[in-house]
C-alpha atoms as a PDB file:
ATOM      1  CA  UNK A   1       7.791  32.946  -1.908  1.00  0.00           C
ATOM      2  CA  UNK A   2       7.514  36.814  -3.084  1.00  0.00           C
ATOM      3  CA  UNK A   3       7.894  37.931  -6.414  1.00  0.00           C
ATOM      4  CA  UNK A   4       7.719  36.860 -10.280  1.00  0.00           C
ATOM      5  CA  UNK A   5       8.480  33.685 -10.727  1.00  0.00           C
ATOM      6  CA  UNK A   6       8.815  31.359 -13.731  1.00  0.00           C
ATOM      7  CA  UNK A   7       7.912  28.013 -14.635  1.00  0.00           C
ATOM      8  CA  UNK A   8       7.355  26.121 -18.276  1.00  0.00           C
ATOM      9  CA  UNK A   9       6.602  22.992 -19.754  1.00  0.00           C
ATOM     10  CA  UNK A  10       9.169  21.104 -21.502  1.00  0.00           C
ATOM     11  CA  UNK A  11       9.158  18.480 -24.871  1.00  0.00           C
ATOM     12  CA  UNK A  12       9.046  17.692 -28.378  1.00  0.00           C
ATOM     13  CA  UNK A  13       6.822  18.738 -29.906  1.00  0.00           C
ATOM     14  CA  UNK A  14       4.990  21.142 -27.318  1.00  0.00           C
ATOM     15  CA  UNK A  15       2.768  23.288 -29.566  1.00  0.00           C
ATOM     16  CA  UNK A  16      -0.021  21.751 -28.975  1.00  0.00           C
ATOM     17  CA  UNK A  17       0.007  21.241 -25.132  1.00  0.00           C
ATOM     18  CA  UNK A  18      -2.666  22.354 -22.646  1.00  0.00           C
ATOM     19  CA  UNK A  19      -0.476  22.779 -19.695  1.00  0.00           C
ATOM     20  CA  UNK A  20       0.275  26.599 -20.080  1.00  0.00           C
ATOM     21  CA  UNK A  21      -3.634  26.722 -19.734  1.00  0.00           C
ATOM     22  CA  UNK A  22      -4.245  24.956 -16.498  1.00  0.00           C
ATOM     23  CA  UNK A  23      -1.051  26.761 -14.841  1.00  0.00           C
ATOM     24  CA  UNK A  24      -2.403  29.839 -16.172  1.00  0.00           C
ATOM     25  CA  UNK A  25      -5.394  29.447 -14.809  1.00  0.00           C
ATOM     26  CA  UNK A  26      -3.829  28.247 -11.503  1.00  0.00           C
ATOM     27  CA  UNK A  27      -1.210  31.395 -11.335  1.00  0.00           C
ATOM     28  CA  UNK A  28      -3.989  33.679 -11.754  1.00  0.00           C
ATOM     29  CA  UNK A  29      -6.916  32.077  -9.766  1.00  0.00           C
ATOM     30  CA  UNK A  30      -3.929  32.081  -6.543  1.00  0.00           C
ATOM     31  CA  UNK A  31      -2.959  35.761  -7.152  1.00  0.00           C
ATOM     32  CA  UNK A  32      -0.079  35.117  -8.694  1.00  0.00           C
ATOM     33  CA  UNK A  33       2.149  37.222 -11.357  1.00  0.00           C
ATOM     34  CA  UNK A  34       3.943  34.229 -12.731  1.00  0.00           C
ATOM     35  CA  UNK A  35       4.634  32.958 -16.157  1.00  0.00           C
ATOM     36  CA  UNK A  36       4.084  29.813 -17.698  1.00  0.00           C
ATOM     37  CA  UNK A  37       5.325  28.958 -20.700  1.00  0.00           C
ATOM     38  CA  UNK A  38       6.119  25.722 -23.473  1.00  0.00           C
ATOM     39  CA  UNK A  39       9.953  24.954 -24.369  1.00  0.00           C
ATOM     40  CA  UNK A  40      10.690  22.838 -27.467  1.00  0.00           C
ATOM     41  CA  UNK A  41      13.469  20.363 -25.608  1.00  0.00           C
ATOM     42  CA  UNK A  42      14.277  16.988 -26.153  1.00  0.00           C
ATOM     43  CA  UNK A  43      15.810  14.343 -23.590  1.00  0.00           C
ATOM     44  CA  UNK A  44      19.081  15.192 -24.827  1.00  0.00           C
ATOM     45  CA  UNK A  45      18.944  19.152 -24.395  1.00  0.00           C
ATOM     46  CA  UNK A  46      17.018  18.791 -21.106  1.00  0.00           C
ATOM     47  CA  UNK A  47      19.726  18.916 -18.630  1.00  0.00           C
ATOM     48  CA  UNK A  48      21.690  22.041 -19.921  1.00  0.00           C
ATOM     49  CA  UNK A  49      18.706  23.588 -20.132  1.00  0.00           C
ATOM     50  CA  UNK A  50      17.099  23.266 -16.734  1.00  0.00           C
ATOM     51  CA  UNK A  51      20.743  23.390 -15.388  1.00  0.00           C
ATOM     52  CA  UNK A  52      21.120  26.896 -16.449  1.00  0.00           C
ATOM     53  CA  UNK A  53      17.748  28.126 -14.875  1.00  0.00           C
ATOM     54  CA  UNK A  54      18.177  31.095 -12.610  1.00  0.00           C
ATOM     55  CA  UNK A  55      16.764  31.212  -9.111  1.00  0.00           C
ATOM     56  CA  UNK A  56      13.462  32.784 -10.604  1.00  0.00           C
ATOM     57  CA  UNK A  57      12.392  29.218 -12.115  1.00  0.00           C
ATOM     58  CA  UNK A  58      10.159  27.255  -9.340  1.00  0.00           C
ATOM     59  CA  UNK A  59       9.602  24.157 -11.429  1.00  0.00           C
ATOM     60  CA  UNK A  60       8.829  22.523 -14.844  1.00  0.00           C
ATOM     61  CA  UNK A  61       6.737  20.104 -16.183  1.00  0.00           C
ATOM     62  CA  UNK A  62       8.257  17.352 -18.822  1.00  0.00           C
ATOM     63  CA  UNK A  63       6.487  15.383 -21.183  1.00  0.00           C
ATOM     64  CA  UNK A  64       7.839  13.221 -23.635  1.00  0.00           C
ATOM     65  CA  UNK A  65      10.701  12.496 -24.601  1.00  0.00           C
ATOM     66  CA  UNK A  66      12.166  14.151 -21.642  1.00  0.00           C
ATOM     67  CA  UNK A  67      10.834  11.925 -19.178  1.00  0.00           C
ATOM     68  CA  UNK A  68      13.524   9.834 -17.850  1.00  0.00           C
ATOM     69  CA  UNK A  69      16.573  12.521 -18.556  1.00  0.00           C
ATOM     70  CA  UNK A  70      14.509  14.500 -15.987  1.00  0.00           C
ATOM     71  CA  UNK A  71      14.449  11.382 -13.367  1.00  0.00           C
ATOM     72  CA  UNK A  72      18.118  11.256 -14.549  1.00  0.00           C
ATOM     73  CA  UNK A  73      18.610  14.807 -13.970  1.00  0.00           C
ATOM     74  CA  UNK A  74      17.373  15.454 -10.851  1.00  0.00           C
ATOM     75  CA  UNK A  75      19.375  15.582  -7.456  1.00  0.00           C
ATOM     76  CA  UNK A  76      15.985  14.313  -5.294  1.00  0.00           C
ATOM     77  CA  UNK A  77      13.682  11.909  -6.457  1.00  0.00           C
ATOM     78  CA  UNK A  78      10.222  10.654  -5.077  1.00  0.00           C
ATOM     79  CA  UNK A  79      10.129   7.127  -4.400  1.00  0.00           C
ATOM     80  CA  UNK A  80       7.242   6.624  -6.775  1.00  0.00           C
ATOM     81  CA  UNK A  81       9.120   8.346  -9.809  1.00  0.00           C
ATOM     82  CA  UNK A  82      11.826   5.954  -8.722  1.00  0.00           C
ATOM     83  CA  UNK A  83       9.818   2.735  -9.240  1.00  0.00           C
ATOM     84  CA  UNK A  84       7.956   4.677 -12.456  1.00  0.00           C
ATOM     85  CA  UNK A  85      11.406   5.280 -13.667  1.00  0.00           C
ATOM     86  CA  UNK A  86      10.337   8.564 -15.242  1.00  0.00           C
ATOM     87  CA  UNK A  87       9.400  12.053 -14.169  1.00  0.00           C
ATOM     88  CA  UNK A  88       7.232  14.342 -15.336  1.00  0.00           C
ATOM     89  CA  UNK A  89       8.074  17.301 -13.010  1.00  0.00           C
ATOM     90  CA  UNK A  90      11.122  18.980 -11.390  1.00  0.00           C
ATOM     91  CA  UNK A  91      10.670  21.117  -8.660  1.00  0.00           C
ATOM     92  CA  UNK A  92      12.869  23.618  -7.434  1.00  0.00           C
ATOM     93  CA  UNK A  93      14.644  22.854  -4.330  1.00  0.00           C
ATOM     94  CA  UNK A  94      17.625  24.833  -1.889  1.00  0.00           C
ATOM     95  CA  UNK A  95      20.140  22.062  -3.224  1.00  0.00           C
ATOM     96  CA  UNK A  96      19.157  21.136  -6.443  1.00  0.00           C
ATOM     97  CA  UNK A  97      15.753  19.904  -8.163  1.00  0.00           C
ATOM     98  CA  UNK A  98      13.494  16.998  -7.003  1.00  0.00           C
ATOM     99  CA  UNK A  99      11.624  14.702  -9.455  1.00  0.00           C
ATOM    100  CA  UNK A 100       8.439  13.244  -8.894  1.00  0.00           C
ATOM    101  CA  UNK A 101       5.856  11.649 -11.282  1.00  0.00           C
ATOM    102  CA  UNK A 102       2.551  13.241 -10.907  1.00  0.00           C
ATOM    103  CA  UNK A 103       1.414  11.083 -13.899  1.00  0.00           C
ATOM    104  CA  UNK A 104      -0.023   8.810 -10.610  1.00  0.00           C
ATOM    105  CA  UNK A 105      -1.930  11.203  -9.241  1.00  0.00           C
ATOM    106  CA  UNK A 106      -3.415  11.494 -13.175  1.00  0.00           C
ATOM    107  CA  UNK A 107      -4.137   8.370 -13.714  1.00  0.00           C
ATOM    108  CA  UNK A 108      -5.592   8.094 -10.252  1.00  0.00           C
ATOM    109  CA  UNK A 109      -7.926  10.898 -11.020  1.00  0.00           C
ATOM    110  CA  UNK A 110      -8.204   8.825 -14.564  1.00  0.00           C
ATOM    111  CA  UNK A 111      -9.511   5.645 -12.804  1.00  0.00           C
ATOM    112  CA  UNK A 112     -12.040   7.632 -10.113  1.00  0.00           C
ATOM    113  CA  UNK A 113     -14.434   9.110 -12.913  1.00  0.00           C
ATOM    114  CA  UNK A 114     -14.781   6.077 -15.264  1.00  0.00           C
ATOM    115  CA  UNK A 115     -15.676   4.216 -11.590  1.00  0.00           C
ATOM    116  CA  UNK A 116     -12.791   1.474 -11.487  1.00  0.00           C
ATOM    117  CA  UNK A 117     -13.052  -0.511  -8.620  1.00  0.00           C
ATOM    118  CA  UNK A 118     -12.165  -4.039  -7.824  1.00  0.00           C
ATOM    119  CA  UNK A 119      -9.208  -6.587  -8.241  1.00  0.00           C
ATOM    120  CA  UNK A 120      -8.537  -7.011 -11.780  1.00  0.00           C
ATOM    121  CA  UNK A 121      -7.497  -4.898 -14.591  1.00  0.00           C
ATOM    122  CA  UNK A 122      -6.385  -4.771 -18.668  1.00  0.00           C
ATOM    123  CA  UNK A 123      -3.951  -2.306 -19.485  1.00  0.00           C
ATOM    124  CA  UNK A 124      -2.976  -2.196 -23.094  1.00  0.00           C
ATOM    125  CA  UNK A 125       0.586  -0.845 -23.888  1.00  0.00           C
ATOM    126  CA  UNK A 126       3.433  -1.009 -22.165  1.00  0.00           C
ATOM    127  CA  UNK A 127       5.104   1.646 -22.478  1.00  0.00           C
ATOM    128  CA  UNK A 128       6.299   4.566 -20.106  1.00  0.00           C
ATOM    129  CA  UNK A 129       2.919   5.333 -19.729  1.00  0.00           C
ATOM    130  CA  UNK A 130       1.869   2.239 -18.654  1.00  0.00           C
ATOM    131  CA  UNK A 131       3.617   2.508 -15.628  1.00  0.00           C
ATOM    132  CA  UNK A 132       2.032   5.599 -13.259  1.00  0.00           C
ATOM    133  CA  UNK A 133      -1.118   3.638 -14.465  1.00  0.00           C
ATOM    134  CA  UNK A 134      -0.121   0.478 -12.216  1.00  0.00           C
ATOM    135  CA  UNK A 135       0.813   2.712  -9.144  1.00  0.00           C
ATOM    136  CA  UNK A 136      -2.651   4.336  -9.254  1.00  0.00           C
ATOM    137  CA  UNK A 137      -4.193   0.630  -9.724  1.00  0.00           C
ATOM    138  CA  UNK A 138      -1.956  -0.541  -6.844  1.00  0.00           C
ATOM    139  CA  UNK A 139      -3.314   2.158  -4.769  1.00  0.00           C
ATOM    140  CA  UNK A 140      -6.730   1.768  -5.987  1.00  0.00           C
ATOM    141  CA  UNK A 141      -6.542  -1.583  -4.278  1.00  0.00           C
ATOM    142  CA  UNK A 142      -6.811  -4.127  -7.442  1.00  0.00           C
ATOM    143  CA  UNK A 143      -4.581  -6.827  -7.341  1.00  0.00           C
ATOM    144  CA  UNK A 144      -3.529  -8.042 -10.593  1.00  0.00           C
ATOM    145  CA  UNK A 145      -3.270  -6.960 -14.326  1.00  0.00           C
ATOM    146  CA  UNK A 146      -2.820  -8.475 -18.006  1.00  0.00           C
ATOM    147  CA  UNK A 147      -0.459  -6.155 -19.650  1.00  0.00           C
ATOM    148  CA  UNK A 148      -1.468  -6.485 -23.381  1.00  0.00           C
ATOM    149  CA  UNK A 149       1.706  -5.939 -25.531  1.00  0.00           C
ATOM    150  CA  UNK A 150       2.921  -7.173 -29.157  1.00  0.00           C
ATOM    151  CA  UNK A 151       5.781  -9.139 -27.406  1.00  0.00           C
ATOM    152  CA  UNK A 152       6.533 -10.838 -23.774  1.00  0.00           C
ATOM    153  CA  UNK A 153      10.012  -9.658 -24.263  1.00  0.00           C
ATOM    154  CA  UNK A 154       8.739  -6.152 -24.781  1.00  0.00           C
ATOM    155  CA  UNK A 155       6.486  -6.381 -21.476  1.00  0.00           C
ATOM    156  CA  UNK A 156       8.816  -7.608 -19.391  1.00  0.00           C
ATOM    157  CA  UNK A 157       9.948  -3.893 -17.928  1.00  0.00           C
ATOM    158  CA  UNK A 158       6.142  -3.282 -17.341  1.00  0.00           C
ATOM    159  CA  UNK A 159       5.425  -6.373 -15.934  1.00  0.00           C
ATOM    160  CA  UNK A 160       8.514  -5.357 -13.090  1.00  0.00           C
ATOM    161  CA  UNK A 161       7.025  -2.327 -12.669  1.00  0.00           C
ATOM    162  CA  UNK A 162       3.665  -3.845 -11.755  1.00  0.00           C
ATOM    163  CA  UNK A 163       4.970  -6.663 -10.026  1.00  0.00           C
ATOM    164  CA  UNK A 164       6.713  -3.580  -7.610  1.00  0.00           C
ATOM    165  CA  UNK A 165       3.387  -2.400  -6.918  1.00  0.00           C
ATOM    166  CA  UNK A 166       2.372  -5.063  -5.380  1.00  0.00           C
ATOM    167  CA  UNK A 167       0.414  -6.720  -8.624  1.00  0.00           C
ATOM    168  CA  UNK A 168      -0.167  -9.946  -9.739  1.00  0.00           C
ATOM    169  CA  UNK A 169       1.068  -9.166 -13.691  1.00  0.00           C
ATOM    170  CA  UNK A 170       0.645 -11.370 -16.624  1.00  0.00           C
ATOM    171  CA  UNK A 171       1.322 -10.661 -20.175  1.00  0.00           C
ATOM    172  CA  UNK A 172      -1.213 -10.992 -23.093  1.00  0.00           C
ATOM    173  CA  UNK A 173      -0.466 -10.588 -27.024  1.00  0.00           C
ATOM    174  CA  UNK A 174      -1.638  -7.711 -28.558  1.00  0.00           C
ATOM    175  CA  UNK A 175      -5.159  -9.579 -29.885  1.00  0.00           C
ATOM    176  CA  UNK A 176      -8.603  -9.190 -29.565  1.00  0.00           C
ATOM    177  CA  UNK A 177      -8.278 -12.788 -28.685  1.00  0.00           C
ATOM    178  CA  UNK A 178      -6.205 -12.538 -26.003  1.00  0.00           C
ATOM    179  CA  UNK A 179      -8.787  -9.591 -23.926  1.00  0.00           C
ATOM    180  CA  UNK A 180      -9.491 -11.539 -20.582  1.00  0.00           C
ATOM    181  CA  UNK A 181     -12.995  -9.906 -18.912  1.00  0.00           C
ATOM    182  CA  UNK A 182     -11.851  -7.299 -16.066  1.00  0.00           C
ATOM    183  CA  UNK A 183     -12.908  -4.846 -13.728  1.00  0.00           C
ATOM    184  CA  UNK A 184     -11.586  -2.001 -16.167  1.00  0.00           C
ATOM    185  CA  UNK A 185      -9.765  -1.647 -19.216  1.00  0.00           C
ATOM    186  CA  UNK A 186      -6.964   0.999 -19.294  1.00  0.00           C
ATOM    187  CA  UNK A 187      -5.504   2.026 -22.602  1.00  0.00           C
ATOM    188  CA  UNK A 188      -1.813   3.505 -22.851  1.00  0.00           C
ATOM    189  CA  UNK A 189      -1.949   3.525 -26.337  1.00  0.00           C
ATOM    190  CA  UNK A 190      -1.335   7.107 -28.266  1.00  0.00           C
ATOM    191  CA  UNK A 191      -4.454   8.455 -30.205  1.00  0.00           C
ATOM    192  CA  UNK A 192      -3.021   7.340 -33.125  1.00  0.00           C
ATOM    193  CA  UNK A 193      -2.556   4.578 -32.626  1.00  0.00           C
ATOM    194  CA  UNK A 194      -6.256   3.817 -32.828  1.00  0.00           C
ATOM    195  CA  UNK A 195      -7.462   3.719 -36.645  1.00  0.00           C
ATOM    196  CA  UNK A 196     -11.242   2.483 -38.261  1.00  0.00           C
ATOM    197  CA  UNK A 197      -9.745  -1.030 -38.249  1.00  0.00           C
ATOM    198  CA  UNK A 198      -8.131  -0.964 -34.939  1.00  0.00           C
ATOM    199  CA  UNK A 199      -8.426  -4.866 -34.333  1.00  0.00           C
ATOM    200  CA  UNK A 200      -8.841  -4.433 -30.157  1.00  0.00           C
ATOM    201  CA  UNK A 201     -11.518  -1.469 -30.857  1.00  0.00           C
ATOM    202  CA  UNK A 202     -14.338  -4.276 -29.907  1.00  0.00           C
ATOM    203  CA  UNK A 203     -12.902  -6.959 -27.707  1.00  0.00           C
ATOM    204  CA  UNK A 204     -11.584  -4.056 -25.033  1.00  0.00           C
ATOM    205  CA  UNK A 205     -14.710  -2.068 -25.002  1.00  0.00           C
ATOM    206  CA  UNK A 206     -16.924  -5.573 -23.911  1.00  0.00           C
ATOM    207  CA  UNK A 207     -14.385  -6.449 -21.704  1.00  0.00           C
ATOM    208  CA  UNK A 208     -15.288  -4.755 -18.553  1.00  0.00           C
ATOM    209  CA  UNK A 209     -18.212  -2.332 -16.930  1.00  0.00           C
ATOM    210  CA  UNK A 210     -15.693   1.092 -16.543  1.00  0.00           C
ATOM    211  CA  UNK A 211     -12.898   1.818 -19.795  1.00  0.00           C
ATOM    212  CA  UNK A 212     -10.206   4.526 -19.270  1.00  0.00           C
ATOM    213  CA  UNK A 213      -7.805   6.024 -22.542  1.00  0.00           C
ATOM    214  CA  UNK A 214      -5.216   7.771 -21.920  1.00  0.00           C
ATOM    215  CA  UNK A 215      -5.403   9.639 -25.074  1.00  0.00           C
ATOM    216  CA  UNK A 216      -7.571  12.903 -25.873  1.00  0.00           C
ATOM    217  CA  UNK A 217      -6.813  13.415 -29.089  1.00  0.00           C
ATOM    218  CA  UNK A 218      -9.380  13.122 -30.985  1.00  0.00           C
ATOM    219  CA  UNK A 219     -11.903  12.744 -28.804  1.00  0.00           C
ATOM    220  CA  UNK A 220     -13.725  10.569 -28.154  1.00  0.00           C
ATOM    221  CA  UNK A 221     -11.584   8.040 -29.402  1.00  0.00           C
ATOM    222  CA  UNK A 222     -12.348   4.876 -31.361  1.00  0.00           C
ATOM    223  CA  UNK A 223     -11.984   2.577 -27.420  1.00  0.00           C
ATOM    224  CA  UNK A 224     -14.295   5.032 -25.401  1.00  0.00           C
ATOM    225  CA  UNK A 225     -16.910   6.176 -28.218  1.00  0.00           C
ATOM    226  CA  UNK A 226     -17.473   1.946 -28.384  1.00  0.00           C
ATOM    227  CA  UNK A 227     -17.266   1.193 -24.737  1.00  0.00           C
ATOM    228  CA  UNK A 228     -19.983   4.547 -24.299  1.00  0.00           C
ATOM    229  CA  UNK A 229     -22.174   2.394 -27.219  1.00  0.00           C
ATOM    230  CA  UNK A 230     -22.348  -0.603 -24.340  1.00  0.00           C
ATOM    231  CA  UNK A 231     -23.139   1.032 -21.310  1.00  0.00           C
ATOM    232  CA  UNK A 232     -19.780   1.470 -20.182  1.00  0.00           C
ATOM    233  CA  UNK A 233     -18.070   4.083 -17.558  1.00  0.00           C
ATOM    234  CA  UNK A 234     -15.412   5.940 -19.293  1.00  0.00           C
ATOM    235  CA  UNK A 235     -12.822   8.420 -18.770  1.00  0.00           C
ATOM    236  CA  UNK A 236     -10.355   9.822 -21.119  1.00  0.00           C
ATOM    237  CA  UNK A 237      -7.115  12.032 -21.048  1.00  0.00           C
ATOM    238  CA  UNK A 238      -7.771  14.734 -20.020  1.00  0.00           C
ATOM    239  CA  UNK A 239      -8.927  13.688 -17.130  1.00  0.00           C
ATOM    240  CA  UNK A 240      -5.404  12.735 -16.510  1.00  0.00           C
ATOM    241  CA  UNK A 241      -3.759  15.662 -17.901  1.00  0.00           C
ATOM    242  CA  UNK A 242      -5.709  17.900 -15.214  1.00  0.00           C
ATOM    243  CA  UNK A 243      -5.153  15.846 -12.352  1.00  0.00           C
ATOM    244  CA  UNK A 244      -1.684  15.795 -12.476  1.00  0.00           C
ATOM    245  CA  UNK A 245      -1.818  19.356 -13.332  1.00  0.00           C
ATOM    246  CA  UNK A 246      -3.520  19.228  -9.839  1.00  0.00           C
ATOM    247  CA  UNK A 247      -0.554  17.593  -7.925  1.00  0.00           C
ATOM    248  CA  UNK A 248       1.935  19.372 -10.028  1.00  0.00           C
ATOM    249  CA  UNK A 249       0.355  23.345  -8.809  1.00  0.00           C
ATOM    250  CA  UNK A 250       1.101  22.169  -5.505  1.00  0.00           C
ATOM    251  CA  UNK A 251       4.646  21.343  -5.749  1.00  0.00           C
ATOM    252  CA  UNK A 252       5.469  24.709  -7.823  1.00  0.00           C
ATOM    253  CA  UNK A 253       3.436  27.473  -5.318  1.00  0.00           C
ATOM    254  CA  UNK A 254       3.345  25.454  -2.055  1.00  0.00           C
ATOM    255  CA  UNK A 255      -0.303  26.233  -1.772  1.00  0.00           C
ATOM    256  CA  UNK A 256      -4.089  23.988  -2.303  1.00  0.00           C
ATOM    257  CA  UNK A 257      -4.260  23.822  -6.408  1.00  0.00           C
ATOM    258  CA  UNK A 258      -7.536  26.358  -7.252  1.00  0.00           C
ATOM    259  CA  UNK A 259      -9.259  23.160  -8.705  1.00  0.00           C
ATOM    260  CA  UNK A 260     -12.539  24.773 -10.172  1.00  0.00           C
ATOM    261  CA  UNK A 261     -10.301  27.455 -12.248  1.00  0.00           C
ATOM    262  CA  UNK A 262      -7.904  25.332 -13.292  1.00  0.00           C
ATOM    263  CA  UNK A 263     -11.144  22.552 -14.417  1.00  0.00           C
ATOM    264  CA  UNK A 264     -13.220  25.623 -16.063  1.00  0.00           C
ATOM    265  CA  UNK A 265      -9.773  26.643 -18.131  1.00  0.00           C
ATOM    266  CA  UNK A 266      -9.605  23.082 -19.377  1.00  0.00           C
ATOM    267  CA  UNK A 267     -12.848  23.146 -20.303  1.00  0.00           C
ATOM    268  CA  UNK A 268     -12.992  26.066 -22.252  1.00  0.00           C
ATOM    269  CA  UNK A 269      -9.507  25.258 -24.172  1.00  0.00           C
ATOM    270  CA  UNK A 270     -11.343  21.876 -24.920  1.00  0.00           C
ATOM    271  CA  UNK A 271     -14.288  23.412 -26.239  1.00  0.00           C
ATOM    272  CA  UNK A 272     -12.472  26.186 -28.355  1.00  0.00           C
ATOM    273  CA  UNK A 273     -10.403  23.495 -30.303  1.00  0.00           C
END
């Protein structure tokens, strides 16, 4: 593929994502004259939009709330974006656009630095985030999960999604007495979400040796700073963010992502804020 070419990142709101950065950085570190760019777009704009791309666009990544128009959207679709049920890029194609969710290979990349290994797991939330987190548990080789949610009813599309992978899924109420011990302790939970009197803050940061959070902002949050205080292995967002940032540079320029640039741009946009 010759030429300027165009890609962008995609949601509401988008101001404040990183994602221009690490595709920057990729672009450039790959020799590249492309552009990278955020678009404010919600679920509902998303197909007109992408739909009127010229040939020049290679791909885009989607965060929320576009998600699932984009699995909606797309003509092709990767069998694990399928069983996700969201996508969080669309790549160019000769016919059309193909989704795939490289949220897996994120929360893969989430679950190798805090150390996660063995058979059981706590995720809390269960949510469309939730879900890429199972795959890369599934493929992790663990075995089962307690999905940790304010209702049963409200679990039950996570606990499917689990139960695809190949886990063993029970749900747990959203209580500190309710944490079972585990091999690691995944948070889905938005940054937010976590305040001084967060009730879980405790019970999920004793519960196992390695504790991931999805979140970043701020960081550290409430969950890692306390699992850090006990000895624990953590990992945190963006972690996640740049691995699928990773997966996603491959699908868009077709070559090896440049890894090391696209890790030291992270790192510097991190330290600047």
């Amino acid at each position: 593929m010759t030429g300027a070419r165009r890609a962008a990142v995609l949601g509401s709101p988008i101001s404040h994502s990183l994602s221009p950065v690490l595709h920057g950085a990729a672009f450039a570190a790959l020799g590249l004259d492309w552009t990278y760019e955020r678009i404010e777009c919600d679920a509902e704009a998303l197909p007109g939009l992408v739909g009127g791309f010229g040939p020049e666009w290679v791909g885009v990544s989607v965060t929320m709330p576009g998600k699932f128009a984009a699995l909606e959207f797309a003509t092709e679709r990767t069998d694990r974006a399928v069983v996700v049920g969201s996508a969080n890029t669309l790549v160019r194609t000769e016919s059309g656009w193909l989704a795939d969710c490289t949220d897996v290979d994120g929360a893969d990349g989430l679950l190798a630095e805090c150390g996660a290994t063995g058979e059981s797991a706590v995720v809390v939330g269960a949510g469309g985030t939730a879900r890429p987190v199972f795959a890369a548990l599934a493929d992790r080789g663990f075995t089962r999960t307690t999905v940790l949610a304010r209702s049963e009813e409200r679990a039950q599309g996570a606990l499917a999604c689990a139960e695809t992978f190949g886990l063993t899924a029970d749900w747990a109420p959203l209580t500190a007495a309710a944490v079972p011990q585990a091999d690691v302790v995944v948070s889905t939970l938005p940054g937010a979400a976590q305040s001084d009197d967060f009730p879980l803050t405790d019970a999920l940061s004793s519960a196992a040796p390695a504790v991931a959070d999805v979140a970043y902002d701020p960081w550290p949050t409430l969950l890692v700073a306390a699992a850090e205080s006990k000895g624990a292995r953590t990992a945190g967002g963006l972690t996640m963010l740049l691995h699928q940032a990773f997966r996603q540079s491959e699908w868009f320029t077709g070559q090896a992502a440049p890894r090391e640039a696209m890790t030291a741009a992270l790192a510097a946009a991190r330290k600047a804020r």
